[in-house]
C-alpha atoms as a PDB file:
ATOM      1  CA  UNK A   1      -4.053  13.967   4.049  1.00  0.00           C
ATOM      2  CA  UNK A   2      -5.525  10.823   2.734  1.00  0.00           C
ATOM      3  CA  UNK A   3      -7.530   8.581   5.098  1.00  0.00           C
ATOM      4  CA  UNK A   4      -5.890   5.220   5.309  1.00  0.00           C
ATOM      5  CA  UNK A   5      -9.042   3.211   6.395  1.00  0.00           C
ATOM      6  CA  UNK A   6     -11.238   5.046   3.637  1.00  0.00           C
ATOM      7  CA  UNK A   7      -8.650   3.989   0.753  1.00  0.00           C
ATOM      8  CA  UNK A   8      -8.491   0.801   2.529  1.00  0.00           C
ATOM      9  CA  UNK A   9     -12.106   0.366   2.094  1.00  0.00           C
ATOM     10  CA  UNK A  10     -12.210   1.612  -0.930  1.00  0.00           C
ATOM     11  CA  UNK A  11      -9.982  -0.721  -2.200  1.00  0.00           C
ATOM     12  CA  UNK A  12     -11.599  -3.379  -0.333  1.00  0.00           C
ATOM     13  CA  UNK A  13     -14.720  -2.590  -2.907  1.00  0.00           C
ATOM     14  CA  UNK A  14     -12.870  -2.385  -5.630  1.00  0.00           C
ATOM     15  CA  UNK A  15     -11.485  -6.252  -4.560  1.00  0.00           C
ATOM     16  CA  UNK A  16     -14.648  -7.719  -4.166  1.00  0.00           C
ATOM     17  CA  UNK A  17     -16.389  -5.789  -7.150  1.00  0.00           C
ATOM     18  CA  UNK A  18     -13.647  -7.284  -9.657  1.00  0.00           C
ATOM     19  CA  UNK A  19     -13.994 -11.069  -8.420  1.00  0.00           C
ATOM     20  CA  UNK A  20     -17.411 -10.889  -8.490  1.00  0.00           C
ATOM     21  CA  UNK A  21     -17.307  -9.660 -12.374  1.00  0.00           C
ATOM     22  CA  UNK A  22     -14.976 -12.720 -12.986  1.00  0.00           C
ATOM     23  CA  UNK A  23     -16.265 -15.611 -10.747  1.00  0.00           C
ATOM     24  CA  UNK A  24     -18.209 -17.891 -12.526  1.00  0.00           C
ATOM     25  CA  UNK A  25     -19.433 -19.188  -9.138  1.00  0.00           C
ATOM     26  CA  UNK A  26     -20.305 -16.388  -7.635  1.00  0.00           C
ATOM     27  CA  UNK A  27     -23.890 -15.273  -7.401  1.00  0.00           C
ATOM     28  CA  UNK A  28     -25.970 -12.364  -5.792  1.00  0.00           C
ATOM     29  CA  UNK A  29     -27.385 -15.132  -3.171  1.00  0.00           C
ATOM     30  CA  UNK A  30     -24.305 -17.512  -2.420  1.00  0.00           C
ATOM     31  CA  UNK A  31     -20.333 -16.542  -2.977  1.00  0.00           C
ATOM     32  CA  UNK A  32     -17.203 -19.352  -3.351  1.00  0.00           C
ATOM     33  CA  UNK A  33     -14.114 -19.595  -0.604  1.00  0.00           C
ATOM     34  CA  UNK A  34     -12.410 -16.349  -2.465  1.00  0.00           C
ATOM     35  CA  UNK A  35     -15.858 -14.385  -2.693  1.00  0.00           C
ATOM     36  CA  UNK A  36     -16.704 -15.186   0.472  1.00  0.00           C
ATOM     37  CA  UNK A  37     -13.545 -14.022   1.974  1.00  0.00           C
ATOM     38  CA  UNK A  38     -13.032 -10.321  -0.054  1.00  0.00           C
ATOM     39  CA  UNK A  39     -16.999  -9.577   0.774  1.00  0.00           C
ATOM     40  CA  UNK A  40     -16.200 -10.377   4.543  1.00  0.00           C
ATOM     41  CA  UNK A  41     -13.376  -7.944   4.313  1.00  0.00           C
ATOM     42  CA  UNK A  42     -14.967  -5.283   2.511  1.00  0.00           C
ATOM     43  CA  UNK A  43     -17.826  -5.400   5.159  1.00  0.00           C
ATOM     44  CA  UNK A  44     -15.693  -5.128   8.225  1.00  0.00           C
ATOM     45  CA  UNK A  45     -13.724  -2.335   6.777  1.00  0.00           C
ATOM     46  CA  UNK A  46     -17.487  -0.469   5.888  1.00  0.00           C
ATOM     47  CA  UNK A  47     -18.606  -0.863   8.939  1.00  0.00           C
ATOM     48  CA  UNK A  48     -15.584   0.516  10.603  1.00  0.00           C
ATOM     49  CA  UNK A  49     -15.521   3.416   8.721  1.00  0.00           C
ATOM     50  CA  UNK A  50     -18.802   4.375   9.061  1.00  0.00           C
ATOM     51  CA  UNK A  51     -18.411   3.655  12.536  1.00  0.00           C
ATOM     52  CA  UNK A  52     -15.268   6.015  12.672  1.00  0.00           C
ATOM     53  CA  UNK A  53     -17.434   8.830  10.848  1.00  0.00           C
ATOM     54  CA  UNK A  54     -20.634   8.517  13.536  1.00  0.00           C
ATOM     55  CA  UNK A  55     -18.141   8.615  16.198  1.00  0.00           C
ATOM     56  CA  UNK A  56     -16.841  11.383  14.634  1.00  0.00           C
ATOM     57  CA  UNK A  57     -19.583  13.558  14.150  1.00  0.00           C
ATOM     58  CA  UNK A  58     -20.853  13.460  17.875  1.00  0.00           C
END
């Protein structure tokens, strides 16, 4: 069974990774509005998976 917040994640990446090839503004130290916003996202989703796997492991 797939894992929803995984592909979410995943996808999340996949977001961020693509603007970042195509943003002119975007750098490695400083990220426009859009950047900004699909980084954010892929970070919360990270850290609640990762979260989700600790958890799991105790």
């Amino acid at each position: 069974m797939p894992d929803d917040l995984y592909e979410r994640y995943q996808s999340a990446h996949a977001a961020h990774r693509a603007h970042r090839t195509a943003c002119t503004e975007c750098t490695d130290t400083s990220r426009c509005p859009t950047g900004q916003r699909l980084f954010e996202s892929f970070a919360r989703l990270q850290d609640a998976y990762l979260h989700r796997q600790r958890s799991n492991r105790r």
